[in-house]
Protein backbone atom coordinates (compact mmCIF):
# COMPACT_ATOMS: atom_id res chain seq x y z
CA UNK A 1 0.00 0.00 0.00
CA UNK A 2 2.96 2.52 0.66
CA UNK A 3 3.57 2.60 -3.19
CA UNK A 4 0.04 2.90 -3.76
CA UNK A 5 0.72 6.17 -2.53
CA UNK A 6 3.91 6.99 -2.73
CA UNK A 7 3.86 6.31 -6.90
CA UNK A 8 0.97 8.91 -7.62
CA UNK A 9 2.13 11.30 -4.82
CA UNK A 10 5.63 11.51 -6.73
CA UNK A 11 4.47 11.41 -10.04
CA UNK A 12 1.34 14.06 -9.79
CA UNK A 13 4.26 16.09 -7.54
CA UNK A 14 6.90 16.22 -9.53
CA UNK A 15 4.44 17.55 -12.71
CA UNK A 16 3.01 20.03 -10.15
CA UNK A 17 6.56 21.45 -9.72
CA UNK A 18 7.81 21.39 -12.91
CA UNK A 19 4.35 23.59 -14.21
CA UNK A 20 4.62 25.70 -11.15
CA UNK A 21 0.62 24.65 -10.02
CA UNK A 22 0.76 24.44 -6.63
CA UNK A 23 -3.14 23.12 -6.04
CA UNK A 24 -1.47 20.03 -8.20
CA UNK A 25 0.95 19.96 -5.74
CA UNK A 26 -1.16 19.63 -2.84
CA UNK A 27 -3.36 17.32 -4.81
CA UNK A 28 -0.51 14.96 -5.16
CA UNK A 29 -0.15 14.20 -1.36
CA UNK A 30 -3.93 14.54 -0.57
CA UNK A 31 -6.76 13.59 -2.99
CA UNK A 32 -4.57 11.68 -5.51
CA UNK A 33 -2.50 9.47 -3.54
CA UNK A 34 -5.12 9.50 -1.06
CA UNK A 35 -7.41 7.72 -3.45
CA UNK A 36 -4.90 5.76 -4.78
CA UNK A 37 -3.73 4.22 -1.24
CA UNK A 38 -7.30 3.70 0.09
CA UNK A 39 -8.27 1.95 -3.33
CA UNK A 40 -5.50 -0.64 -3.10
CA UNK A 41 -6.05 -1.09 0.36
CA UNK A 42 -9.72 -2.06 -0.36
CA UNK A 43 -9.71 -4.08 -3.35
CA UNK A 44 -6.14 -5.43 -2.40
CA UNK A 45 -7.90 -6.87 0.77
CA UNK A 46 -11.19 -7.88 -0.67
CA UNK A 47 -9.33 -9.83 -3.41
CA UNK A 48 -6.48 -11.24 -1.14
CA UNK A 49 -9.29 -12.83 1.10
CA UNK A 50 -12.74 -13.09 -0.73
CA UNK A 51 -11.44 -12.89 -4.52
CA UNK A 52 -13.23 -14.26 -7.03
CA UNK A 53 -14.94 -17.27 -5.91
CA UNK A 54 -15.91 -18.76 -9.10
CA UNK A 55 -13.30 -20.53 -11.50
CA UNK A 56 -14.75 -18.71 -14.67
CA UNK A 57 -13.50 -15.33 -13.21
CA UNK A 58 -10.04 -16.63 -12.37
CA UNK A 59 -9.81 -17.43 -16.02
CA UNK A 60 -11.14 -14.71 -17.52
CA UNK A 61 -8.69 -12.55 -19.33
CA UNK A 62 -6.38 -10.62 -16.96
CA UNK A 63 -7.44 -7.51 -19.18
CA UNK A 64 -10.49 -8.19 -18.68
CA UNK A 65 -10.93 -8.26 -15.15
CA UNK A 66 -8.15 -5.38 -15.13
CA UNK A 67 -10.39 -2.87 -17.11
CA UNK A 68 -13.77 -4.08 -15.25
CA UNK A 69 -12.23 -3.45 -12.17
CA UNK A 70 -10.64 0.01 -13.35
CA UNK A 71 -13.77 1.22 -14.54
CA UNK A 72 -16.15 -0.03 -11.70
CA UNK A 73 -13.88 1.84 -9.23
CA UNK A 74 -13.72 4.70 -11.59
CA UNK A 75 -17.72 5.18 -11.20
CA UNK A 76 -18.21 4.66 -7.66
CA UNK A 77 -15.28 7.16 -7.20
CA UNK A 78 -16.61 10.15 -9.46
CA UNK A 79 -19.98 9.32 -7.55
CA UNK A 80 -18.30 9.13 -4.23
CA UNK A 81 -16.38 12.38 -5.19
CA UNK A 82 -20.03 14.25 -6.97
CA UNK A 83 -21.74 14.23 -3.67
CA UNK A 84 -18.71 14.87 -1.20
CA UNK A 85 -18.53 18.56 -3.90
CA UNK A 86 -21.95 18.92 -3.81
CA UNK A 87 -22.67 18.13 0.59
CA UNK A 88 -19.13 19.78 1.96
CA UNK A 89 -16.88 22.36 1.08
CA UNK A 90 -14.20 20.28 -0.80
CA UNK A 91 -12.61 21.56 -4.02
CA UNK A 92 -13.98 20.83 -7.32
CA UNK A 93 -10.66 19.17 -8.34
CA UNK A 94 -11.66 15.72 -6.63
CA UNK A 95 -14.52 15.38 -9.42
CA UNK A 96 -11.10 14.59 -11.58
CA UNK A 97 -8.83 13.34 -9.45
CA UNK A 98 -10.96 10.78 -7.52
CA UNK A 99 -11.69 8.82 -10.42
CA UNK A 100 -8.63 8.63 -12.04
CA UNK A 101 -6.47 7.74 -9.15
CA UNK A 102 -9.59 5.18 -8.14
CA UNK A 103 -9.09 3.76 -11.83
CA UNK A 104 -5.70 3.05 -11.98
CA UNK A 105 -5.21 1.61 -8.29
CA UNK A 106 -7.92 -0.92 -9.49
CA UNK A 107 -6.54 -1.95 -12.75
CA UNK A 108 -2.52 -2.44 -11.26
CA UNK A 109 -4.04 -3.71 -8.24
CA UNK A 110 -6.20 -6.53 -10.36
CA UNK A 111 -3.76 -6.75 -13.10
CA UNK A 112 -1.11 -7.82 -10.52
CA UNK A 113 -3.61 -10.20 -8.56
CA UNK A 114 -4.43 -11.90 -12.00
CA UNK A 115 -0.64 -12.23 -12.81
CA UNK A 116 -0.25 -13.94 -9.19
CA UNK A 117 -3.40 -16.40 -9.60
CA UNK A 118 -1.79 -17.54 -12.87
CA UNK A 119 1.39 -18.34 -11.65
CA UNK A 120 -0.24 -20.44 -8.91
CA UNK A 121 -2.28 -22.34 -10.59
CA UNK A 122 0.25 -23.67 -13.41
């Protein structure tokens, strides 16, 4: 989970310095990496100890499951992030950055629990 955060943190930082935006900047440590951390924490857990209990999902294509998973957590993060804009005072920013960070924890965090099914069961 620490480079969960510490990937999108660095990466969303470093292009926040280099163009001088500073609400990137912050957006790198908080809702980006935020996201991305609490994503792979979720899914990582839920798949680690429920996973997919039928056999027809462990062989379904890894990019399959990858871009199911991406986009399922993109939704309920651009929903998740619609209402926290609309009931609090949080910047309008998260309607972007929820999503996206939600979408690619989700797909690296399948992707690489697809890879690791494989392996153990050839």
């Amino acid at each position: 989970m620490l480079f969960a955060y510490l990937a999108p943190a660095l990466c969303a930082g470093a292009g926040g310095l280099a163009t001088g935006q500073m609400d990137l900047l912050r957006a790198a440590v908080t809702s980006i990496a935020g996201t991305s951390a609490l994503v792979a924490l979720l899914l990582g857990m839920w798949l680690r100890y429920s996973g997919f209990r039928r056999s027809r999902w462990r062989r379904a294509a890894p990019v399959a499951a990858a871009a199911a998973f991406g986009l399922g957590a993109a939704a309920l993060a651009a929903l998740t992030a619609q209402i926290f804009t609309t009931a609090t005072s949080f910047p309008d920013r998260i309607r972007i950055d929820f999503p996206i960070a939600a979408a690619v924890a989700a797909t690296i965090i399948t992707w690489r629990w697809c890879a690791v099914q494989r392996k153990a069961h050839t």
